[in-house]
Protein backbone atom coordinates (compact mmCIF):
# COMPACT_ATOMS: atom_id res chain seq x y z
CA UNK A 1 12.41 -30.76 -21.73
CA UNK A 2 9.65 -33.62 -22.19
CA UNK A 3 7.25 -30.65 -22.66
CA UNK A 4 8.95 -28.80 -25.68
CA UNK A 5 9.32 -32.75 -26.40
CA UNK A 6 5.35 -33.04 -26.58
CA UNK A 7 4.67 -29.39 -28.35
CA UNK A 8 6.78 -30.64 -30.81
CA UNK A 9 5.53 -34.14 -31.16
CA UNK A 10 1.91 -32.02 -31.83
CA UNK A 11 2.82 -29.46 -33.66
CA UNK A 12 4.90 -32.22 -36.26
CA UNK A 13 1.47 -34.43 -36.18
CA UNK A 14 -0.57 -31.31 -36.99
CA UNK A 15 1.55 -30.03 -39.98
CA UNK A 16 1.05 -33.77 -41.78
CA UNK A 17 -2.29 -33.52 -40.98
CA UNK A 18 -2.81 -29.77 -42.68
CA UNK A 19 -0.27 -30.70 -45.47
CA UNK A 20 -2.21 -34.22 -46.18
CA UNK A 21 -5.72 -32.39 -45.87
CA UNK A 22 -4.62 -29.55 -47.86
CA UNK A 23 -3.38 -32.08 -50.97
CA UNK A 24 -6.91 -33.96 -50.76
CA UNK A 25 -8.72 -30.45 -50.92
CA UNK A 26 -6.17 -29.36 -53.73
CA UNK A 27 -7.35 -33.12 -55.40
CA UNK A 28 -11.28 -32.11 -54.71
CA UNK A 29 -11.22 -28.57 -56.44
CA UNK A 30 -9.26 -29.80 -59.09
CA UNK A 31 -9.75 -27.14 -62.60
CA UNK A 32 -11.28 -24.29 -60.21
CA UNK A 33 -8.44 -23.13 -58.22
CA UNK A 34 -4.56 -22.86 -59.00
CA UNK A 35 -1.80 -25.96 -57.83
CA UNK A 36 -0.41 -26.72 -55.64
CA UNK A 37 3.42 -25.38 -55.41
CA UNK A 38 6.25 -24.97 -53.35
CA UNK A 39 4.89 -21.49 -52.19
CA UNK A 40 1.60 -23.04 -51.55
CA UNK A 41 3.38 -26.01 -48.60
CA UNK A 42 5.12 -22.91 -47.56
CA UNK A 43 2.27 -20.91 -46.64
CA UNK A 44 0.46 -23.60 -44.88
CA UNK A 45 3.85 -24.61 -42.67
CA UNK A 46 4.20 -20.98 -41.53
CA UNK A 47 0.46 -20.87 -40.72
CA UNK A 48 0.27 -23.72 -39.10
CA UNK A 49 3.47 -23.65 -36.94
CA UNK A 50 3.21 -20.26 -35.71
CA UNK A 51 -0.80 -20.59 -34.51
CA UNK A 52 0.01 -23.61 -32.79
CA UNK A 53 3.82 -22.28 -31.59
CA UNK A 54 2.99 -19.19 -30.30
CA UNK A 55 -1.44 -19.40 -29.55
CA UNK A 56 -0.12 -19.37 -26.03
CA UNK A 57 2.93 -17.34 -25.53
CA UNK A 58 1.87 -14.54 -28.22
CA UNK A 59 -1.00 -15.19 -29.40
CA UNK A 60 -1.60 -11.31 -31.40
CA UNK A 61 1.99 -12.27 -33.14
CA UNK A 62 -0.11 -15.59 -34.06
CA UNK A 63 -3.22 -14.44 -35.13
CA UNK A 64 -1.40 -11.70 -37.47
CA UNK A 65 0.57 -14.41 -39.05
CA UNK A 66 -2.34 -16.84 -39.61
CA UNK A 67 -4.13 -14.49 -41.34
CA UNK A 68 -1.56 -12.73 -43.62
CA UNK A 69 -0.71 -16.18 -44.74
CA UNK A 70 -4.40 -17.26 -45.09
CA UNK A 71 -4.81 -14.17 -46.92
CA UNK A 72 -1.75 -14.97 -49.56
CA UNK A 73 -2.85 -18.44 -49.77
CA UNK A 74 -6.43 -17.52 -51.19
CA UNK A 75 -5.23 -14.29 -53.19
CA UNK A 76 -2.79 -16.66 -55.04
CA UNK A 77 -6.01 -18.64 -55.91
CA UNK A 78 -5.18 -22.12 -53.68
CA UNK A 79 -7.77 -24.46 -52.86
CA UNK A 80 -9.48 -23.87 -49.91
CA UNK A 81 -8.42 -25.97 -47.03
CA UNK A 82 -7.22 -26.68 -43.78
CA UNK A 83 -5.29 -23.55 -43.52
CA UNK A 84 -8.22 -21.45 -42.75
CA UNK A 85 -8.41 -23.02 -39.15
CA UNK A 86 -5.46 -21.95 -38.20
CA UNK A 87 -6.94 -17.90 -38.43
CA UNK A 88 -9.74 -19.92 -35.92
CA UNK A 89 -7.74 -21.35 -33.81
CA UNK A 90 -5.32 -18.04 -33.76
CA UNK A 91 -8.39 -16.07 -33.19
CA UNK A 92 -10.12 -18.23 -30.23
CA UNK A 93 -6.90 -17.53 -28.17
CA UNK A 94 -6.47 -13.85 -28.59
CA UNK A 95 -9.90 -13.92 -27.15
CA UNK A 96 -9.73 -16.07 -24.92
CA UNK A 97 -5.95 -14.45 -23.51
CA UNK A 98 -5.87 -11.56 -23.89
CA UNK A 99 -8.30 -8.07 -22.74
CA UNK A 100 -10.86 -7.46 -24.13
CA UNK A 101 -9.87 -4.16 -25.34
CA UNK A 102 -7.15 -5.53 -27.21
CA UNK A 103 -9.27 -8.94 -28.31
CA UNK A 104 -11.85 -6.82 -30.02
CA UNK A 105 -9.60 -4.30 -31.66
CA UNK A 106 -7.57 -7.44 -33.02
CA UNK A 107 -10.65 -9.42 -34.07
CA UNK A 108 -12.14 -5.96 -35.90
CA UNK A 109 -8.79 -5.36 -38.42
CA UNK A 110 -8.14 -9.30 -38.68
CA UNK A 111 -11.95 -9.18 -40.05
CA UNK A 112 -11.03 -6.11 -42.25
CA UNK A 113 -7.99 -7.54 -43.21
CA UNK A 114 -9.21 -11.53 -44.11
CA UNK A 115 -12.24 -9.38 -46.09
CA UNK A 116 -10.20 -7.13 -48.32
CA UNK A 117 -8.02 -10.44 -48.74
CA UNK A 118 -11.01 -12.37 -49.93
CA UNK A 119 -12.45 -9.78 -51.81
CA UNK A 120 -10.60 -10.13 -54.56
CA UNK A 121 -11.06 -14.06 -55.21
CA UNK A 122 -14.25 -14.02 -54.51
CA UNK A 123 -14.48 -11.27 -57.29
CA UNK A 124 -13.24 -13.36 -60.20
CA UNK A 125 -15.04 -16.39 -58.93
CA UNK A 126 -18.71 -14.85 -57.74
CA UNK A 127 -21.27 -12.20 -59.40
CA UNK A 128 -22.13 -10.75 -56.28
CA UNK A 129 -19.45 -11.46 -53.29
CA UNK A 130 -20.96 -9.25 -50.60
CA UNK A 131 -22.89 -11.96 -49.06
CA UNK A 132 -19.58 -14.66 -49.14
CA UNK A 133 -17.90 -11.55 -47.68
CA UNK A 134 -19.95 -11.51 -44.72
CA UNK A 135 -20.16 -14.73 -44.38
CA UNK A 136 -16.43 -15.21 -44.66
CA UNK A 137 -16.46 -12.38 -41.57
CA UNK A 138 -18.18 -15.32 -39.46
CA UNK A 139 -14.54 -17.02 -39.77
CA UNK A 140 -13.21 -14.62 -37.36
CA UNK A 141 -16.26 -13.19 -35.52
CA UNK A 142 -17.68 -16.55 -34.31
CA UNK A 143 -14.31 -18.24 -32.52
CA UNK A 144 -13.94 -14.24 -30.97
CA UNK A 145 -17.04 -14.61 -29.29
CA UNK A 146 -16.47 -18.12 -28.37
CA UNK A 147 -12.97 -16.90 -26.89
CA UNK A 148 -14.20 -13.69 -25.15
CA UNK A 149 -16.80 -15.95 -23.21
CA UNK A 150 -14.05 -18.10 -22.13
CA UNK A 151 -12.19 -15.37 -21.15
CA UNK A 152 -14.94 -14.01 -19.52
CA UNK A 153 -15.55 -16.98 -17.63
CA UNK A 154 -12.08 -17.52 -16.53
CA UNK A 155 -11.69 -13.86 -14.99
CA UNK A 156 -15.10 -14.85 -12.86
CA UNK A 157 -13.60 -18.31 -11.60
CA UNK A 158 -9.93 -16.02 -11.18
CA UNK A 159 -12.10 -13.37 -8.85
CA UNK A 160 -14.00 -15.87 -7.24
CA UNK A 161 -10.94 -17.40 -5.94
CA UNK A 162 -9.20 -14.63 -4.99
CA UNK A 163 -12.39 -13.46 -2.89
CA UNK A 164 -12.02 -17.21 -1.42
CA UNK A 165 -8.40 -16.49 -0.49
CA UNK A 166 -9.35 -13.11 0.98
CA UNK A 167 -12.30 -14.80 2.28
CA UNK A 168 -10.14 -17.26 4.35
CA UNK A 169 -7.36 -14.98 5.08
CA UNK A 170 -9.95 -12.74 7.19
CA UNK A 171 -11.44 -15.59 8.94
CA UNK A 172 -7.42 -16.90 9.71
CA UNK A 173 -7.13 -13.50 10.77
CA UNK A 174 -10.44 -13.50 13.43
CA UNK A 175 -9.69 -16.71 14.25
CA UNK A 176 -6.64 -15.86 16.17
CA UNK A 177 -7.19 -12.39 17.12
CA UNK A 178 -10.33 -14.58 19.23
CA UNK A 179 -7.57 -16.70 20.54
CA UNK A 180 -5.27 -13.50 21.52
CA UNK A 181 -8.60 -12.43 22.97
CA UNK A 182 -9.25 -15.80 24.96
CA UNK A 183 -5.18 -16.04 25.95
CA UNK A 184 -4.87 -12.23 27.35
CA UNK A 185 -8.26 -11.98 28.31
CA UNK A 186 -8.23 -15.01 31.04
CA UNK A 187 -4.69 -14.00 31.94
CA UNK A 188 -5.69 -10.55 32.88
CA UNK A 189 -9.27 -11.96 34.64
CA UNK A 190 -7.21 -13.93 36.43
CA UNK A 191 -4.32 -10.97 37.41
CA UNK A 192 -7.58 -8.81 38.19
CA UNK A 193 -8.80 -10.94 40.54
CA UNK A 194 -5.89 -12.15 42.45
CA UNK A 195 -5.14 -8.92 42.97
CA UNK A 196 -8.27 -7.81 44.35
CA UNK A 197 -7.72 -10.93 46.72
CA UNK A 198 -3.93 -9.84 47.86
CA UNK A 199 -5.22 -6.17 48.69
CA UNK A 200 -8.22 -7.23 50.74
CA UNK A 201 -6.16 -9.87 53.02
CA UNK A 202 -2.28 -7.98 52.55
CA UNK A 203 -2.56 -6.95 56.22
CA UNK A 204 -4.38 -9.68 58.19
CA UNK A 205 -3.65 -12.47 55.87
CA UNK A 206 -0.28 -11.66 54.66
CA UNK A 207 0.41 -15.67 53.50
CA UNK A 208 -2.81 -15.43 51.35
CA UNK A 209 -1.61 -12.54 49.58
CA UNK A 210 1.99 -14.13 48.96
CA UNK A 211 0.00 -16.82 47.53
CA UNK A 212 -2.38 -14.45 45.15
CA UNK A 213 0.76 -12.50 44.35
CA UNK A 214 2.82 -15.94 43.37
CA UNK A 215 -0.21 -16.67 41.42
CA UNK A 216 -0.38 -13.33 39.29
CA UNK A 217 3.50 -14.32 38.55
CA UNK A 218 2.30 -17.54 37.41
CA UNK A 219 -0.56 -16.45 35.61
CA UNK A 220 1.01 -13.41 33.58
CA UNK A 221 3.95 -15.76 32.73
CA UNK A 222 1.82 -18.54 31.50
CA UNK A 223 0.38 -15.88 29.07
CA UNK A 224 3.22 -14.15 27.85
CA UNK A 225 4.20 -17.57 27.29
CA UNK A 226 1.07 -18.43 24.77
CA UNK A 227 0.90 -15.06 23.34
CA UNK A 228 5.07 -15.60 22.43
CA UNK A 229 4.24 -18.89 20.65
CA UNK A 230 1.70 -18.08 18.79
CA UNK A 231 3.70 -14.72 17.18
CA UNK A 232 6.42 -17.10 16.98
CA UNK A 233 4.48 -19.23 14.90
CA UNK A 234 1.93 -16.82 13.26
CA UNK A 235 -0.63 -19.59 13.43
CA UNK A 236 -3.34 -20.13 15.69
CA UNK A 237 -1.98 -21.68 18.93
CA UNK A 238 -3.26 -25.49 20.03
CA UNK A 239 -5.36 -25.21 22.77
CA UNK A 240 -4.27 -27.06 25.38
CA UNK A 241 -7.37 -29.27 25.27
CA UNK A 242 -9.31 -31.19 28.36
CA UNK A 243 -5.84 -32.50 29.64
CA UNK A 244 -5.29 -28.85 30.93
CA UNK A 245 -8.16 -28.49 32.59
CA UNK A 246 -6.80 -29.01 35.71
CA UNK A 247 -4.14 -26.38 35.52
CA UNK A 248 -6.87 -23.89 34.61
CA UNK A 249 -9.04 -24.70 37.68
CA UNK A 250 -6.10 -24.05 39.87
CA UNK A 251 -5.31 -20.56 38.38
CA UNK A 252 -8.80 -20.03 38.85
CA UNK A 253 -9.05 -21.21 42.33
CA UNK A 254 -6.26 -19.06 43.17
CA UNK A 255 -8.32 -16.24 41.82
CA UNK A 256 -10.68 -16.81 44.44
CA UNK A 257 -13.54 -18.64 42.81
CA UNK A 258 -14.38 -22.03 43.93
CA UNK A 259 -14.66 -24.23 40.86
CA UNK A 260 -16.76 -27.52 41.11
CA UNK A 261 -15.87 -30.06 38.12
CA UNK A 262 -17.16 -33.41 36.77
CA UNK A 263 -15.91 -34.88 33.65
CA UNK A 264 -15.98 -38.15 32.65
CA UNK A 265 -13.00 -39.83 30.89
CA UNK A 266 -13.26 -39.66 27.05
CA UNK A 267 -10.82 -40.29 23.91
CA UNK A 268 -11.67 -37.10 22.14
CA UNK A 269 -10.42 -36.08 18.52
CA UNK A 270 -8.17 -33.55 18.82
CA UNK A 271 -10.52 -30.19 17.53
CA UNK A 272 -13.55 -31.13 19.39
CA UNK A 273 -10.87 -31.56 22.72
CA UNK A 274 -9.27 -28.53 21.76
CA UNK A 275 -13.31 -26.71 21.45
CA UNK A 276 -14.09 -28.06 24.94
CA UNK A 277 -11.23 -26.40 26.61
CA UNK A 278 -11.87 -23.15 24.78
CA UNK A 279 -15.65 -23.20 25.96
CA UNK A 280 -14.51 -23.82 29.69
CA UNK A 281 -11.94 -21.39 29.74
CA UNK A 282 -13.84 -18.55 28.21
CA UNK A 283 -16.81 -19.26 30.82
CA UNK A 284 -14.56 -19.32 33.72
CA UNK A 285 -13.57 -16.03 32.47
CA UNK A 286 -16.65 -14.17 31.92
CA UNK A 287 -17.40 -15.71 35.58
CA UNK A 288 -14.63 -13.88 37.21
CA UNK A 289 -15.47 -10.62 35.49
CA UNK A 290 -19.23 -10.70 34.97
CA UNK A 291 -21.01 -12.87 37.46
CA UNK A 292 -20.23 -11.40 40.63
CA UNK A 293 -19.84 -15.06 42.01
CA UNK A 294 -18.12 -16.94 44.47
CA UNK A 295 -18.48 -20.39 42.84
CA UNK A 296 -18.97 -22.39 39.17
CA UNK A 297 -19.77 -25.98 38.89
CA UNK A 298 -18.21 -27.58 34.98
CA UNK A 299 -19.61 -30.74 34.34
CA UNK A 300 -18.51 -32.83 31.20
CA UNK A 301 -20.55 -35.66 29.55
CA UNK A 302 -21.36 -37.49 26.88
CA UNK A 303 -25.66 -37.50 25.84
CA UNK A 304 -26.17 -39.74 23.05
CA UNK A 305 -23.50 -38.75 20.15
CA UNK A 306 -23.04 -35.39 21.71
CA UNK A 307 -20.06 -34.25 24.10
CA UNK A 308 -22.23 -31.88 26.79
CA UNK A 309 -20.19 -28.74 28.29
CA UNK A 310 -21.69 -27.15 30.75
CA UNK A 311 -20.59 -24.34 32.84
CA UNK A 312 -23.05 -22.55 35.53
CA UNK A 313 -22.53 -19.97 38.00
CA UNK A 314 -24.75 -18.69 41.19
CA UNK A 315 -23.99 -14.90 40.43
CA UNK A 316 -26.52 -12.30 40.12
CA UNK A 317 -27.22 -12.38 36.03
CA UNK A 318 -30.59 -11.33 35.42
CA UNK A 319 -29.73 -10.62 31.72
CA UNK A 320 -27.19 -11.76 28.77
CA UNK A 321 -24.22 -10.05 29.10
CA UNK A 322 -23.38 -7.76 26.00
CA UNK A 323 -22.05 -10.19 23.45
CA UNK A 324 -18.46 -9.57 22.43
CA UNK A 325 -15.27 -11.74 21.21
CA UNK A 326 -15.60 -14.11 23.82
CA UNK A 327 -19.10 -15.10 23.42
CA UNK A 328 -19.36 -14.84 20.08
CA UNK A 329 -15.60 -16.28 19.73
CA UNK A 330 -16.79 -19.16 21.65
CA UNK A 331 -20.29 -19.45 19.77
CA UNK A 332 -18.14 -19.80 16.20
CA UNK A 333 -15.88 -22.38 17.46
CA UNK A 334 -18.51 -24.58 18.56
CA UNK A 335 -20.59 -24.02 15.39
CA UNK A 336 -17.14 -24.54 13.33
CA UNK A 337 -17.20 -27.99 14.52
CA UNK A 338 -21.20 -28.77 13.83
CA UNK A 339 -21.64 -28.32 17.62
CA UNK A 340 -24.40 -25.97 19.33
CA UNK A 341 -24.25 -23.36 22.05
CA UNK A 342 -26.88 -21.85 24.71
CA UNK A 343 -25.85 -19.15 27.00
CA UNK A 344 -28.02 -17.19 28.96
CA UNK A 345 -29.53 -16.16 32.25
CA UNK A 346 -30.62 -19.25 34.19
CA UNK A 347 -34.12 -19.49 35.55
CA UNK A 348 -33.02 -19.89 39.06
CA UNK A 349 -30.63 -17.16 39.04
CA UNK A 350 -26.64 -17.15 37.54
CA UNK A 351 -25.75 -17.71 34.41
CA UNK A 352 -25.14 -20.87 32.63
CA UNK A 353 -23.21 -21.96 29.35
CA UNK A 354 -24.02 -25.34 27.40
CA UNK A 355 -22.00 -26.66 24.44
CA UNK A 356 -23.22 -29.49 22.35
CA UNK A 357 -20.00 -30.98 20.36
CA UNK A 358 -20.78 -33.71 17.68
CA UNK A 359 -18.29 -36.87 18.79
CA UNK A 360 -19.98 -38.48 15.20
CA UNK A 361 -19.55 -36.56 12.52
């Protein structure tokens, strides 16, 4: 309501405007061009509130009005005035709203049309009226060119953002098929190796393979659990952050790898906690499935404004391991947050991971 309240309030200020300018042109040309009549105020109210009424919602029904009443206007010998903008303004948004198919076909017969319309006046009132013909062409050529280059630009801005809405919805998209990745794939590390554990001991050490088998049960659960929420929510699931590390050095001991931690106590904001888990849990993994060792030491600390994350093993790594999701996973969350990751081979054999997380940024 307060809208059509405003369109009004302009389109009322802009029709005194036109009907005021149009009597001081009519005052200025005064003995070379007919009066002023009721026809005349006539032409220039249906010009003027149909451009500005429907520029917008039809702006071909616009521009066709505009210049069939411009046309009548100077046929019937008015002055020249303020009704001519309204074929400019009428022009400019066919342009700049509609294709351009359908802008340049409309600016071509408005240009024939306004010309024939012309013709004709400027026959009784010039020798030679090709050139004001022409010239009279600019009128409609000039504000189409100016509206097809807005139009133009507004379809590059309208594909640039939809590429940045595709854009994001793929990286939405990787970002939790890496977390689906990190959730099953530590799950099932985990189920692979307790399992291994509770064949090799099921005869001798029947109370160590109740324990590995309670601990698959544990494990799988835990990750049907995480892999529910997050369909649940189609988001990307919280990590648990550095409050559950414990909880994943227990399902990792019960795996059979002895895990050695240090971590100092921090108050960490809540992605950089959330990155820290991440790293640890995805290096724990790729220990129980890559390293072919018995025993990781994690060690947490802060080195000037950095948060350090470091997770070593004493396996038998002579090389980088292929890089897939979880490395590479792990690499883009780190460098999501400003941080900085080295993995590779260590010098005195094993394999290490270090993650350098920004606690300024």
């Amino acid at each position: 309501m307060k809208t059509r309240f405003v369109v009004a309030a302009v389109i009322g200020a802009a029709l005194i405007g036109a009907v005021a300018a149009t009597v001081g042109a009519a005052a200025l040309q005064a003995g070379r061009s007919e009066p002023l009549d009721v026809w005349a105020f006539l032409l220039v109210v249906v010009a003027v509130v149909t451009t500005l009424g429907l520029r917008r919602t039809r702006p071909v029904l616009a521009l066709a009005v505009a210049i069939v009443a411009t046309g009548g206007y100077l046929l019937a010998g008015y002055p020249y005035g303020p009704i001519q903008l309204c074929m400019i303004v009428a022009m400019f948004e066919v342009a700049r709203r509609c294709s351009l198919k359908v802008s340049l076909l409309a600016c071509g017969l408005a240009a024939v049309v306004a010309s024939a319309c012309v013709a004709a006046r400027f026959s009784r009132e010039l020798e030679s009226p090709l050139l004001m013909m022409a010239a009279w062409m600019g009128w409609v050529v000039l504000p189409w060119s100016l509206g097809a280059l807005a139009n133009a630009i507004g379809s590059a801005r309208e594909r640039a953002r939809q590429q940045l809405v595709t854009r994001v919805a793929l990286e939405e998209r990787m970002k939790i098929a890496a977390d689906v990745h990190d959730i099953a794939g530590h799950g099932f590390a985990l189920v692979a190796m307790q399992a291994g554990v509770a064949l090799l001991v099921f005869d001798e050490q029947p109370d160590q393979a109740r324990t590995s088998l309670n601990a698959i049960k544990e494990t799988s659960a835990k990750a049907l659990a995480e892999l529910r929420g997050m369909l649940d929510a189609i988001a990307m699931p919280k990590a648990a952050g550095l409050t559950g590390l414990p909880d994943l050095v227990e399902q990792v001991r019960a795996g059979g790898l002895r895990v050695h931690v240090e971590v100092e106590p921090f108050d960490l904001a809540e992605d950089i906690d959330a990155v820290a888990y991440r790293v640890v849990q995805e290096s724990l993994t790729n220990v129980l499935r890559h390293a072919g060792s018995s025993s990781a030491d994690v060690r947490i600390a802060q080195q000037d404004d950095e948060l350090v994350v470091q997770v070593v093993d004493r396996g038998q790594a002579k090389v980088a391991p292929r890089v897939g999701r979880g490395l590479s996973g792990m690499r883009r969350r780190v460098e999501d947050i400003g941080g900085r990751l080295e993995a590779g081979p260590r010098a005195g054999g094993g394999f290490g991971v270090v993650a350098r997380l920004p606690l300024v940024r």
